[in-house]
PDB file of N, CA and C in Angstrom:
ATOM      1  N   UNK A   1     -14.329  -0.834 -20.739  1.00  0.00           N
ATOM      2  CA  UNK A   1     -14.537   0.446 -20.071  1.00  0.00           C
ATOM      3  C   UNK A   1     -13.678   0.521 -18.823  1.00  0.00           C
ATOM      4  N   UNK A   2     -12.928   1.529 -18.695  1.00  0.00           N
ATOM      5  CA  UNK A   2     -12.275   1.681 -17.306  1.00  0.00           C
ATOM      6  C   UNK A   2     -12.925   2.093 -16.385  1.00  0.00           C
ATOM      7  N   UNK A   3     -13.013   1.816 -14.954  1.00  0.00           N
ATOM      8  CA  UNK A   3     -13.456   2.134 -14.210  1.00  0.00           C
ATOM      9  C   UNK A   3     -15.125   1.168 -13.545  1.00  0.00           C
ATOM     10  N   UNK A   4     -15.687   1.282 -13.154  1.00  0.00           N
ATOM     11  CA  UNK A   4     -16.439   0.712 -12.157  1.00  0.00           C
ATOM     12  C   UNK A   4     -18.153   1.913 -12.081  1.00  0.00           C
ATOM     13  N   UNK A   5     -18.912   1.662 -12.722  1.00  0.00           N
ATOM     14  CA  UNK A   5     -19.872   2.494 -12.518  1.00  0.00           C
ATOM     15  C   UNK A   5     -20.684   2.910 -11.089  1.00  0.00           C
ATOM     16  N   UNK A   6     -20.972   1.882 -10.365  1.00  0.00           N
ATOM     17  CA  UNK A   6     -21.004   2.534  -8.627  1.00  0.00           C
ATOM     18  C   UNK A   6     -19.922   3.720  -8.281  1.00  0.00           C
ATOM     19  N   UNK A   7     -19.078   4.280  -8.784  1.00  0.00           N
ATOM     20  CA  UNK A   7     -17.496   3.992  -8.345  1.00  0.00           C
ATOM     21  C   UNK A   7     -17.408   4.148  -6.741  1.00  0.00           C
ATOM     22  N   UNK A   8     -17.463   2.848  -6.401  1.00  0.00           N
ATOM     23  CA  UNK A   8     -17.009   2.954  -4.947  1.00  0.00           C
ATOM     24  C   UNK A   8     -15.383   2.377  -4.802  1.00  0.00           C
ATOM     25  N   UNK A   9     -15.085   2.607  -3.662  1.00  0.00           N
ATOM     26  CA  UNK A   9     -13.482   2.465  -3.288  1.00  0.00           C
ATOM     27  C   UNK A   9     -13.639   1.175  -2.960  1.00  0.00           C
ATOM     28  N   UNK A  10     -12.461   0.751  -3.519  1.00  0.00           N
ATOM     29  CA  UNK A  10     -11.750  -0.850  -2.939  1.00  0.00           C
ATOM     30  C   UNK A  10     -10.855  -0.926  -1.786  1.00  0.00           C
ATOM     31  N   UNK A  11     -10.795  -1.591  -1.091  1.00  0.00           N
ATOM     32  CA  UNK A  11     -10.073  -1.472   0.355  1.00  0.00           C
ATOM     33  C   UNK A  11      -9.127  -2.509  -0.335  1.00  0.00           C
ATOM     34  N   UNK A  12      -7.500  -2.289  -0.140  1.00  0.00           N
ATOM     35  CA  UNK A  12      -6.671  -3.319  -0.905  1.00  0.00           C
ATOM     36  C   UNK A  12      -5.760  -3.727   0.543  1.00  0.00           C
ATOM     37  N   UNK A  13      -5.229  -4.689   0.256  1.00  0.00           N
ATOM     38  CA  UNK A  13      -4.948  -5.019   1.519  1.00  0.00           C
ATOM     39  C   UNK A  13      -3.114  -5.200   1.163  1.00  0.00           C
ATOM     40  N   UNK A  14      -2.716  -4.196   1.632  1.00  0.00           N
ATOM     41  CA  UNK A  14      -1.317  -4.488   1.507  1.00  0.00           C
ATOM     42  C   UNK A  14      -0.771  -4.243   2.559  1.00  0.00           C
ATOM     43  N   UNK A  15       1.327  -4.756   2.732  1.00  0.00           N
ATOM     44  CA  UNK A  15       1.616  -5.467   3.713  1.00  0.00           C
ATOM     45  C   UNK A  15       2.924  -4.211   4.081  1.00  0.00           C
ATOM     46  N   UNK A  16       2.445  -2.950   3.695  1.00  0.00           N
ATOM     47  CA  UNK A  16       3.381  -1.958   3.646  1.00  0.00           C
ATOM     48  C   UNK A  16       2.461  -0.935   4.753  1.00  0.00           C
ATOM     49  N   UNK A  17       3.148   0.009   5.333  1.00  0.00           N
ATOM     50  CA  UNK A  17       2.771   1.152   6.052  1.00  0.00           C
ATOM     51  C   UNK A  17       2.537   2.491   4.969  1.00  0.00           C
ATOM     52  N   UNK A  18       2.338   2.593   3.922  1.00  0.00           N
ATOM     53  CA  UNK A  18       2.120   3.471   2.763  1.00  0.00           C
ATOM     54  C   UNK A  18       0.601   3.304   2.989  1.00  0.00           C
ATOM     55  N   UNK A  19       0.646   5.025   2.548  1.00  0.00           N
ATOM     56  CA  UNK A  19      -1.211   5.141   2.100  1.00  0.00           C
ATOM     57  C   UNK A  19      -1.501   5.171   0.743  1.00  0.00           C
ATOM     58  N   UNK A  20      -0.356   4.952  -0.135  1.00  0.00           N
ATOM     59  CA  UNK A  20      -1.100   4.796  -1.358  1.00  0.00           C
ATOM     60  C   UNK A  20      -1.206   4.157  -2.062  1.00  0.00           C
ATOM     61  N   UNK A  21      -1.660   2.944  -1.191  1.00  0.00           N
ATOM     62  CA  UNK A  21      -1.846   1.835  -1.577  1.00  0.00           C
ATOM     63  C   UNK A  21      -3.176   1.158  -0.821  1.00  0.00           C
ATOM     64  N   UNK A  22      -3.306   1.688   0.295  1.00  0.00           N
ATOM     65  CA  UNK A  22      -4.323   1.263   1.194  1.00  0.00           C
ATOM     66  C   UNK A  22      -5.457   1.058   0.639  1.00  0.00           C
ATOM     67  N   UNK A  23      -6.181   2.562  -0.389  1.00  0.00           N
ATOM     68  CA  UNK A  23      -7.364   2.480  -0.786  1.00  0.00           C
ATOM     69  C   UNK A  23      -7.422   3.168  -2.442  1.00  0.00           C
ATOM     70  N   UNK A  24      -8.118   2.847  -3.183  1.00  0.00           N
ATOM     71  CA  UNK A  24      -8.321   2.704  -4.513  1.00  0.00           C
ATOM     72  C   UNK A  24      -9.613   3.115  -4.894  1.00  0.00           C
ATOM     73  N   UNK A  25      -9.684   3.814  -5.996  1.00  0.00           N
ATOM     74  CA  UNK A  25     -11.023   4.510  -6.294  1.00  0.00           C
ATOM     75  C   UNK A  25     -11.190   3.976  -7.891  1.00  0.00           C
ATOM     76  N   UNK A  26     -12.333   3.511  -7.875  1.00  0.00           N
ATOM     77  CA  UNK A  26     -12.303   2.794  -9.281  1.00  0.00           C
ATOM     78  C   UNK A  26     -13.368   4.300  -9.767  1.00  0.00           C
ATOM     79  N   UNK A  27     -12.448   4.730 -11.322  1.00  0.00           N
ATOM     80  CA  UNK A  27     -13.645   6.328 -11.523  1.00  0.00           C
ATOM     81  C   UNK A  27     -14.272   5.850 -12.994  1.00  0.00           C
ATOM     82  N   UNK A  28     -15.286   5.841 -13.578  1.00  0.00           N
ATOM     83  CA  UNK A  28     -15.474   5.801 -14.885  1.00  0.00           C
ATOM     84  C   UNK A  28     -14.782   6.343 -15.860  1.00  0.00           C
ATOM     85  N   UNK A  29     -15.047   5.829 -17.005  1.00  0.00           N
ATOM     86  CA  UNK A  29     -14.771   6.469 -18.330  1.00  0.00           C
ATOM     87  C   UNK A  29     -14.357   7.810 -18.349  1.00  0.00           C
ATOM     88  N   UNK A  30     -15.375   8.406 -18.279  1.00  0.00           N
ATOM     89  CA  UNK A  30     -15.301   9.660 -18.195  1.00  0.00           C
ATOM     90  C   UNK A  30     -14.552  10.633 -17.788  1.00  0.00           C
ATOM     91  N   UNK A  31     -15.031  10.696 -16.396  1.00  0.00           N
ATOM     92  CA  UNK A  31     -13.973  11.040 -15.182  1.00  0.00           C
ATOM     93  C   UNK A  31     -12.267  10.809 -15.644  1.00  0.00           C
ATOM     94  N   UNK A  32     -11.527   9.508 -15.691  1.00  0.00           N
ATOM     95  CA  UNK A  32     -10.536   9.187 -16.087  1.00  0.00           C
ATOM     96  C   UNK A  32     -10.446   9.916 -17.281  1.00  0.00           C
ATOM     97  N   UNK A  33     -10.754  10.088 -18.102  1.00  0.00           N
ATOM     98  CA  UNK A  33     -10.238  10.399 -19.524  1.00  0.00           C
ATOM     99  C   UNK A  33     -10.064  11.765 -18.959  1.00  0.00           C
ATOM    100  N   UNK A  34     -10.628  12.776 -19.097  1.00  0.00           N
ATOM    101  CA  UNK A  34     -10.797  14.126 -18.125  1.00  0.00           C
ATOM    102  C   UNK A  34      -9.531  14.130 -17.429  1.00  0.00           C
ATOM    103  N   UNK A  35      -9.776  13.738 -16.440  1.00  0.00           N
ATOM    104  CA  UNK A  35      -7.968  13.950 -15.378  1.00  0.00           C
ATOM    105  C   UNK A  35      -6.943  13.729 -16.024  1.00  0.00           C
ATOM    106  N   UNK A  36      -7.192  12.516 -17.205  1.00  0.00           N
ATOM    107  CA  UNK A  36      -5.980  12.131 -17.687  1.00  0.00           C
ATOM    108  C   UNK A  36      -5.404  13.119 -18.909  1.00  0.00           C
ATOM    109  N   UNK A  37      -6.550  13.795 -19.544  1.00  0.00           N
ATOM    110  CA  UNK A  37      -5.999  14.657 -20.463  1.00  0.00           C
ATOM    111  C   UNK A  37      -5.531  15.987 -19.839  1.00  0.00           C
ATOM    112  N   UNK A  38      -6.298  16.195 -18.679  1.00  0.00           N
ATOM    113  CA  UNK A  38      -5.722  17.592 -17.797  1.00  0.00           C
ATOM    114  C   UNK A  38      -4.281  17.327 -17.167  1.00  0.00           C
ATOM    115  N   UNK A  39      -3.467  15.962 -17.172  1.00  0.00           N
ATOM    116  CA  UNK A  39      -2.472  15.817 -16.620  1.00  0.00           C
ATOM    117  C   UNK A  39      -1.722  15.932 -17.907  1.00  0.00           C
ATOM    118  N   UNK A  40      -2.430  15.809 -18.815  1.00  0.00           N
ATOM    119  CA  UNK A  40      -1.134  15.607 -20.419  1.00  0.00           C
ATOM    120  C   UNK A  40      -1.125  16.668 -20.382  1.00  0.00           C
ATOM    121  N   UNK A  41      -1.829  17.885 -20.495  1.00  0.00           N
ATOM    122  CA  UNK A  41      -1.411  19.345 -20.830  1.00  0.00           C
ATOM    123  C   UNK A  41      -0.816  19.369 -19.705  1.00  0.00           C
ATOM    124  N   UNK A  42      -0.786  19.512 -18.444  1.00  0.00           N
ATOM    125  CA  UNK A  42       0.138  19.704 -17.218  1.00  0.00           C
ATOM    126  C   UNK A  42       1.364  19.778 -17.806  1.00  0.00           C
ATOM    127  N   UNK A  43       1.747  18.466 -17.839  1.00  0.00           N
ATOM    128  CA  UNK A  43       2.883  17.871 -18.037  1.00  0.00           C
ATOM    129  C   UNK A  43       3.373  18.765 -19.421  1.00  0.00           C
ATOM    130  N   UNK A  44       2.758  18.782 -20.404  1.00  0.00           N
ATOM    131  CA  UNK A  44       2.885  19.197 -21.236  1.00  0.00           C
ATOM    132  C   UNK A  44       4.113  20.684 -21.484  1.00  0.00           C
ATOM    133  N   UNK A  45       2.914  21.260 -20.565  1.00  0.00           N
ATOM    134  CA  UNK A  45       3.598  22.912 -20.282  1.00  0.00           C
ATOM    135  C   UNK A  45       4.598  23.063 -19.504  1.00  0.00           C
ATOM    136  N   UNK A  46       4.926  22.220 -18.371  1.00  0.00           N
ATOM    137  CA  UNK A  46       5.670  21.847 -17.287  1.00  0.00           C
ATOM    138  C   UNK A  46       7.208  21.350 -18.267  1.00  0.00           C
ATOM    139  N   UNK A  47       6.799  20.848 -19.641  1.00  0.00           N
ATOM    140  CA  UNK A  47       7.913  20.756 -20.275  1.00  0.00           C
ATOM    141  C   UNK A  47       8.572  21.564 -21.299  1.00  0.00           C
ATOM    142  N   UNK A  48       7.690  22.813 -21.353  1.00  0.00           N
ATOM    143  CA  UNK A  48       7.913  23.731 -21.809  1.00  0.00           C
ATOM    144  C   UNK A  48       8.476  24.717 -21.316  1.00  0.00           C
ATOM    145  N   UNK A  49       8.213  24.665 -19.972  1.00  0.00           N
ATOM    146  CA  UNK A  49       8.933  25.917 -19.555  1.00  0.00           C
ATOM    147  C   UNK A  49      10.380  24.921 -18.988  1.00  0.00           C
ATOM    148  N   UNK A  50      10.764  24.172 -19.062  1.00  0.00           N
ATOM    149  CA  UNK A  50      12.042  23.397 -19.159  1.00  0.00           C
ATOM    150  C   UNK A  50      12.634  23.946 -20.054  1.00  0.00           C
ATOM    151  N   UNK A  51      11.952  23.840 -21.554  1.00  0.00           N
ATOM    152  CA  UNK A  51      12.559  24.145 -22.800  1.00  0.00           C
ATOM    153  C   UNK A  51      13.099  25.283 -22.851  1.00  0.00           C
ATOM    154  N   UNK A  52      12.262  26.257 -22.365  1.00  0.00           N
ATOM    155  CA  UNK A  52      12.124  27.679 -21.734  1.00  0.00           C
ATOM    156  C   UNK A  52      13.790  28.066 -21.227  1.00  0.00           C
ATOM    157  N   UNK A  53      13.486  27.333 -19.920  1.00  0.00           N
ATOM    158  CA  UNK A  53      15.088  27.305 -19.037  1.00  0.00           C
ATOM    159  C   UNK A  53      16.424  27.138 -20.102  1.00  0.00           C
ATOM    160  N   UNK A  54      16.190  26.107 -20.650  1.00  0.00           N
ATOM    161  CA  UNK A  54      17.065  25.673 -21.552  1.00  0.00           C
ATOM    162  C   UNK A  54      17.846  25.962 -22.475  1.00  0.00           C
ATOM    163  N   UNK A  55      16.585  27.192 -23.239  1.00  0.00           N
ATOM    164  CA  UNK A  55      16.515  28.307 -23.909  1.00  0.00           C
ATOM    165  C   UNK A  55      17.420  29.642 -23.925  1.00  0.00           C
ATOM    166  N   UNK A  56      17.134  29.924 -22.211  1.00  0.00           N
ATOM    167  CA  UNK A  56      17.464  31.185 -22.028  1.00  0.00           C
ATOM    168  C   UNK A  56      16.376  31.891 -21.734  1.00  0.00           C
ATOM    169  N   UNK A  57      15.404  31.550 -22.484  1.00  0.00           N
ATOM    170  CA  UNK A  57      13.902  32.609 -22.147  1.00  0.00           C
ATOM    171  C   UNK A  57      14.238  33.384 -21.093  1.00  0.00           C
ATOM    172  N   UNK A  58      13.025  34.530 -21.392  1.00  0.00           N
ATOM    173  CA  UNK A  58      13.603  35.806 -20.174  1.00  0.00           C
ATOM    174  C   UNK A  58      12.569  35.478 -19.235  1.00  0.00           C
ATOM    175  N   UNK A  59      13.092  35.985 -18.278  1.00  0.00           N
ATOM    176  CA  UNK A  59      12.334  35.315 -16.981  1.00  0.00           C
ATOM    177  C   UNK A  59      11.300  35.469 -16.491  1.00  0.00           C
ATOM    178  N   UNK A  60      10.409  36.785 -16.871  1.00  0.00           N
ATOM    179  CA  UNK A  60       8.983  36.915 -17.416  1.00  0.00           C
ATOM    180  C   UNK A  60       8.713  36.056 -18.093  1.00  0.00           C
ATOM    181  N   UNK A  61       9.055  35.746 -19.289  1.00  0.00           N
ATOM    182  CA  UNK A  61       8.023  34.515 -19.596  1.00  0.00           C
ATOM    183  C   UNK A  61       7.861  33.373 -19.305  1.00  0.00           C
ATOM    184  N   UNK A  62       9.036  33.057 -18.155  1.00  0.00           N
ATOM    185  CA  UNK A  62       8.873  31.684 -17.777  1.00  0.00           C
ATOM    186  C   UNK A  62       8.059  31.732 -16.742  1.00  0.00           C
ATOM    187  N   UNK A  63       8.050  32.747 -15.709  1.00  0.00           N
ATOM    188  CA  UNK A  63       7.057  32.982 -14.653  1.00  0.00           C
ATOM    189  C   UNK A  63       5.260  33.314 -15.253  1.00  0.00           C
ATOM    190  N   UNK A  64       5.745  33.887 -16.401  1.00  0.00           N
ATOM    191  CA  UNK A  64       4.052  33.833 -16.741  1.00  0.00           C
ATOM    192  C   UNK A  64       3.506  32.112 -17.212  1.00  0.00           C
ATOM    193  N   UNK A  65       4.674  31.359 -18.284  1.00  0.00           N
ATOM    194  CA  UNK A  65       3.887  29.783 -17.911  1.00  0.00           C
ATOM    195  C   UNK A  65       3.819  29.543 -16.770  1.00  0.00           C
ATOM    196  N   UNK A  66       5.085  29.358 -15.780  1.00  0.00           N
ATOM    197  CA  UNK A  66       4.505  29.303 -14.667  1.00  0.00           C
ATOM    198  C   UNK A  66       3.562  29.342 -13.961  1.00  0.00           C
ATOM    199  N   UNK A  67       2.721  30.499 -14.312  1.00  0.00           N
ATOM    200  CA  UNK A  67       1.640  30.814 -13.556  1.00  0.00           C
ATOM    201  C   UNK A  67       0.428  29.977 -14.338  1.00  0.00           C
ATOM    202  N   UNK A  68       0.337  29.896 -15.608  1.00  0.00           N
ATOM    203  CA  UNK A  68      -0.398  29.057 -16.314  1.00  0.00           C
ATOM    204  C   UNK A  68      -0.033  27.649 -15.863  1.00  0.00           C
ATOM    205  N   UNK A  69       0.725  26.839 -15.305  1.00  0.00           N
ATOM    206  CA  UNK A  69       0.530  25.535 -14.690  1.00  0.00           C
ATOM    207  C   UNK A  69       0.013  25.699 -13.231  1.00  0.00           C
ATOM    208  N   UNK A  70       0.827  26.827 -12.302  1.00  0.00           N
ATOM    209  CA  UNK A  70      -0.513  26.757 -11.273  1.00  0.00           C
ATOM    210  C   UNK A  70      -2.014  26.507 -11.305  1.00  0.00           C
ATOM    211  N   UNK A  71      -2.435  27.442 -12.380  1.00  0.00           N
ATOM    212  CA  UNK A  71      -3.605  27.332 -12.929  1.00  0.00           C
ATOM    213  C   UNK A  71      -4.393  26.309 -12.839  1.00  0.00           C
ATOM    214  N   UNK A  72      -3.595  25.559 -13.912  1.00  0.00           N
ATOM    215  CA  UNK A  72      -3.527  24.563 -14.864  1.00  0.00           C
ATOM    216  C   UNK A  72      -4.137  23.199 -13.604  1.00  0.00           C
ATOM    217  N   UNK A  73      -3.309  23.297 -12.031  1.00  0.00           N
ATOM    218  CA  UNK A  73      -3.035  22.779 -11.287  1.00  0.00           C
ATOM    219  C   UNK A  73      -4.032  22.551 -10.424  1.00  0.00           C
ATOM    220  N   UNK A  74      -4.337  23.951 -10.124  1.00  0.00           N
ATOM    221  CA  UNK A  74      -5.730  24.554  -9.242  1.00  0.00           C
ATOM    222  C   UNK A  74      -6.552  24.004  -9.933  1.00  0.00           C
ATOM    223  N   UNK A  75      -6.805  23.919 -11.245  1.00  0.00           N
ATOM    224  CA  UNK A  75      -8.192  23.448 -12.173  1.00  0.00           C
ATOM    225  C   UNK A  75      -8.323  22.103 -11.717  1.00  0.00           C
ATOM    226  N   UNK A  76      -7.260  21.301 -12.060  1.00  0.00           N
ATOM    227  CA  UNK A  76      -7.149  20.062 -11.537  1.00  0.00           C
ATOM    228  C   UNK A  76      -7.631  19.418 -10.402  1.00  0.00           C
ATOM    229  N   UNK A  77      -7.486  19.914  -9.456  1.00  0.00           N
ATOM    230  CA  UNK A  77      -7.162  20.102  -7.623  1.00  0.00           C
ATOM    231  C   UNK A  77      -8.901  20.170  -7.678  1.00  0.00           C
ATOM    232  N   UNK A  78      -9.687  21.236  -8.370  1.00  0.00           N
ATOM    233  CA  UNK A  78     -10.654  21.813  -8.233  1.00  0.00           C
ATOM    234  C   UNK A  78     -11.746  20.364  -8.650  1.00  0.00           C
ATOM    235  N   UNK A  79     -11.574  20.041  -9.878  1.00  0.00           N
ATOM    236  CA  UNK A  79     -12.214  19.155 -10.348  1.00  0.00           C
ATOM    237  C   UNK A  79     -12.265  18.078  -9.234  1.00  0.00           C
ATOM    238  N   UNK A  80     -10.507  17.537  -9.207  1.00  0.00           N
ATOM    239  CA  UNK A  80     -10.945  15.890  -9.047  1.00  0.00           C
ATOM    240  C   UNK A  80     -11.336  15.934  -7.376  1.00  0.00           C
ATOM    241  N   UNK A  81     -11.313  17.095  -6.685  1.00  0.00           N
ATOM    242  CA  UNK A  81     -12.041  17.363  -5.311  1.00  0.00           C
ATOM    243  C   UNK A  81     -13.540  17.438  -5.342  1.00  0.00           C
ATOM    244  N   UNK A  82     -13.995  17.815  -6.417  1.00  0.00           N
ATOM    245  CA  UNK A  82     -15.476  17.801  -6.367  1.00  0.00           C
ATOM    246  C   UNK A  82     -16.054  16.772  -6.648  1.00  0.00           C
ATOM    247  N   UNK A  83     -15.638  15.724  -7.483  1.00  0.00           N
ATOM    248  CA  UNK A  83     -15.162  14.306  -7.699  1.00  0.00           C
ATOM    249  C   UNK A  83     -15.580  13.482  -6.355  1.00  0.00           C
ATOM    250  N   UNK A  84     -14.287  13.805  -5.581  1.00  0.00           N
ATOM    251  CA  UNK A  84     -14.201  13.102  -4.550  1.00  0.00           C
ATOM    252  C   UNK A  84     -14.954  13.596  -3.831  1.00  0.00           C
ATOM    253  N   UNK A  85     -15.991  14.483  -3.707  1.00  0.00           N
ATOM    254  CA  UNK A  85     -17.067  14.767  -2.427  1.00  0.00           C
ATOM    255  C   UNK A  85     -18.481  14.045  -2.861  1.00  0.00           C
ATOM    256  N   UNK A  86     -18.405  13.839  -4.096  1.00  0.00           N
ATOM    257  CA  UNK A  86     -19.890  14.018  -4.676  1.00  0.00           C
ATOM    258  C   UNK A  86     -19.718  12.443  -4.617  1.00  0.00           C
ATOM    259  N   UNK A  87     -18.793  11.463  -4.444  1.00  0.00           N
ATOM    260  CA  UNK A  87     -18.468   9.983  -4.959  1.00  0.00           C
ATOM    261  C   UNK A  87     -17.859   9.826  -3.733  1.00  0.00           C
ATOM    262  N   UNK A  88     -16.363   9.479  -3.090  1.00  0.00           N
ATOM    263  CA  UNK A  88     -16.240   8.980  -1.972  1.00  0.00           C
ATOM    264  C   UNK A  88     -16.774   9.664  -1.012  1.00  0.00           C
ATOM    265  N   UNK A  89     -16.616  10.929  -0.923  1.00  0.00           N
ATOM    266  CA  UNK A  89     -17.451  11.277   0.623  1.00  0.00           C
ATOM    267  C   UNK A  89     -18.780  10.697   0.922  1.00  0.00           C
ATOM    268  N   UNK A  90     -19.439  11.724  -0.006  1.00  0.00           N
ATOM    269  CA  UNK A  90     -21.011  10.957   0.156  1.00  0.00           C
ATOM    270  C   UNK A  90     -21.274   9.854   0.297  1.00  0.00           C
ATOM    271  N   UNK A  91     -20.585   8.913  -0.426  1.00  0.00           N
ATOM    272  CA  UNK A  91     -20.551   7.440  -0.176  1.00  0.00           C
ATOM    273  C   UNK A  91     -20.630   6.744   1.273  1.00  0.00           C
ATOM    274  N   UNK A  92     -19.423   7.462   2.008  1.00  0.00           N
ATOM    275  CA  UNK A  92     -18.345   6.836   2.927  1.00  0.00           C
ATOM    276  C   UNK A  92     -19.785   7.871   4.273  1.00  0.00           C
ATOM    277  N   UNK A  93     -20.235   8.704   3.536  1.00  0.00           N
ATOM    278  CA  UNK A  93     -21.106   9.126   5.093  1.00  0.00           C
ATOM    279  C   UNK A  93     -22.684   8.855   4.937  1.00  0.00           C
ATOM    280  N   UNK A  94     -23.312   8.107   3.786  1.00  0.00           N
ATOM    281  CA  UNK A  94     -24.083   7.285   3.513  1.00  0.00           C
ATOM    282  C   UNK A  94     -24.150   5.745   4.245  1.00  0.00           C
ATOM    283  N   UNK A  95     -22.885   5.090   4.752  1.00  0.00           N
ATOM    284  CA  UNK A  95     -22.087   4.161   5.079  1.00  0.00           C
ATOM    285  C   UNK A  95     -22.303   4.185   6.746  1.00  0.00           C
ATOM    286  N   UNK A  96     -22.423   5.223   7.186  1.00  0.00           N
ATOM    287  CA  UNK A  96     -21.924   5.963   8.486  1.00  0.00           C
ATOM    288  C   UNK A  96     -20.501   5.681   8.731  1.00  0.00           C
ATOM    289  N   UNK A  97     -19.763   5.774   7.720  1.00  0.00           N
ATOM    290  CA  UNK A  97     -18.305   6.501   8.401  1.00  0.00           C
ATOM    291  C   UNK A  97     -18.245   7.571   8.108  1.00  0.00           C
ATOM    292  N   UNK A  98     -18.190   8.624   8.996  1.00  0.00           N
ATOM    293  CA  UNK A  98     -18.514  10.070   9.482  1.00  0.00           C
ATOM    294  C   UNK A  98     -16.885  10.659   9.463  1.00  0.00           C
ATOM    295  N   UNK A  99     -16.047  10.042   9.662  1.00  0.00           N
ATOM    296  CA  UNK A  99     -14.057   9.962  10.184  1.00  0.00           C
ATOM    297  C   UNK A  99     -13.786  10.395   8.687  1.00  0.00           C
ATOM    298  N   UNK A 100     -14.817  10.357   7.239  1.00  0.00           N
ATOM    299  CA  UNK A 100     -13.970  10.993   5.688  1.00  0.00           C
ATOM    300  C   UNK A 100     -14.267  11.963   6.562  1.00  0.00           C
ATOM    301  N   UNK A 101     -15.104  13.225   7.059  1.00  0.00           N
ATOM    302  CA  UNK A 101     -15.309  14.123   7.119  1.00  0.00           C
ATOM    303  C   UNK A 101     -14.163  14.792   7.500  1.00  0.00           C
ATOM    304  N   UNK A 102     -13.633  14.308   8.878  1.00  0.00           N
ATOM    305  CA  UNK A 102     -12.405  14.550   8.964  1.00  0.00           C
ATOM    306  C   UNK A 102     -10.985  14.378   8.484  1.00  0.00           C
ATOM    307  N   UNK A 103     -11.285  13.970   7.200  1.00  0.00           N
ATOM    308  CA  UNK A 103     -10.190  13.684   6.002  1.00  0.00           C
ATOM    309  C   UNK A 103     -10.225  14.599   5.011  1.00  0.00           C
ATOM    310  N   UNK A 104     -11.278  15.217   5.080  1.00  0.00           N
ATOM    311  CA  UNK A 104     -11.883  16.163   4.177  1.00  0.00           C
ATOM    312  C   UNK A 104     -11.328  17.237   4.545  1.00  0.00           C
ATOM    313  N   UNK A 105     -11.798  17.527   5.919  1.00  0.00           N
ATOM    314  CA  UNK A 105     -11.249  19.130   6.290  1.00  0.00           C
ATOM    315  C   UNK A 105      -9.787  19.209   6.574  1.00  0.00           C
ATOM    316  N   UNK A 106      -9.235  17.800   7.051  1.00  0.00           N
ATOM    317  CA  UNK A 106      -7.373  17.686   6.751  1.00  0.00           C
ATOM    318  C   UNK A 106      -6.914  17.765   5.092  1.00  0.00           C
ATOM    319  N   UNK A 107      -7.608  17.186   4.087  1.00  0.00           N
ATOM    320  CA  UNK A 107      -6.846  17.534   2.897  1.00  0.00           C
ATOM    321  C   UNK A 107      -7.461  19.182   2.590  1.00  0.00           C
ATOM    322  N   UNK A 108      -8.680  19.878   2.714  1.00  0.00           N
ATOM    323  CA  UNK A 108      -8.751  21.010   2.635  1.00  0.00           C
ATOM    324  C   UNK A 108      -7.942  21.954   3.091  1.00  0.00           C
ATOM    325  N   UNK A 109      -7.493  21.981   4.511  1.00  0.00           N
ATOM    326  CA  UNK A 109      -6.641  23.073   4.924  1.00  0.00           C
ATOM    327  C   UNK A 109      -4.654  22.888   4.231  1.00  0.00           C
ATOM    328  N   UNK A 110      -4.910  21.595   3.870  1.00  0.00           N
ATOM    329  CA  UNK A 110      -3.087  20.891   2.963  1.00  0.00           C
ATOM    330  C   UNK A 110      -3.588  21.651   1.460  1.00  0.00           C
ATOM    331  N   UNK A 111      -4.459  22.185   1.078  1.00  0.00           N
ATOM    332  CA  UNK A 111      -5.045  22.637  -0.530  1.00  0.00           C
ATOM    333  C   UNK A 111      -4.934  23.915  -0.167  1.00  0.00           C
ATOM    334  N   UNK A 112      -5.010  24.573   1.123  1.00  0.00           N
ATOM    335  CA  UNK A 112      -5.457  25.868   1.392  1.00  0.00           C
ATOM    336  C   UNK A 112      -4.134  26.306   1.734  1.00  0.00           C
ATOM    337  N   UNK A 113      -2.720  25.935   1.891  1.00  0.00           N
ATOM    338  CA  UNK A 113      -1.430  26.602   2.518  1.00  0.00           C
ATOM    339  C   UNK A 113      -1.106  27.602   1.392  1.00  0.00           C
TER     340      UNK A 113
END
């Protein structure tokens, strides 16, 4: 099974100034399979409207997939954020570190431009 049923975060200790590496979210089964199939259609369509370009397609229809991977994107964004409130936040302010909160409302207003 992938993932970690608590799913709490692993603190990894690496020797780089990168954050994406710092901390690690182990997600279940579930969860993972989910994101991972919402990233295959992503990708999916994202290579379609390549094909699109490639094509010639008229430029209405590439702006209307277009708009279907925003979508596609936002859905994404939507999910694995509710994800992360209901699992690391709560977690991390169960904990009393109170400082996700303010990680929260910094990646909210970077979701909101």
């Amino acid at each position: 099974m992938k993932g970690d049923a608590n799913l709490k975060e692993n603190v990894n200790t690496c020797k780089c100034d990168c954050t994406c590496c710092e901390r690690k979210k182990n997600r279940d089964e579930k969860e993972y399979k989910d994101l991972m199939n919402r990233l295959s259609r992503i990708e999916g369509q994202v290579r379609g409207i390549r094909g699109m370009v490639e094509n010639d397609a008229y430029c209405v229809d590439i702006l209307t997939q277009v708009a279907a991977v925003t979508a596609a994107l936002n859905s994404f964004n939507k999910v694995l954020l509710a994800n992360h409130i209901r699992t690391c936040v709560a977690d991390d302010i169960r904990n009393g570190n109170d400082a996700v909160v303010d990680e929260l409302v910094n990646t909210l207003q970077k979701l909101m431009r």
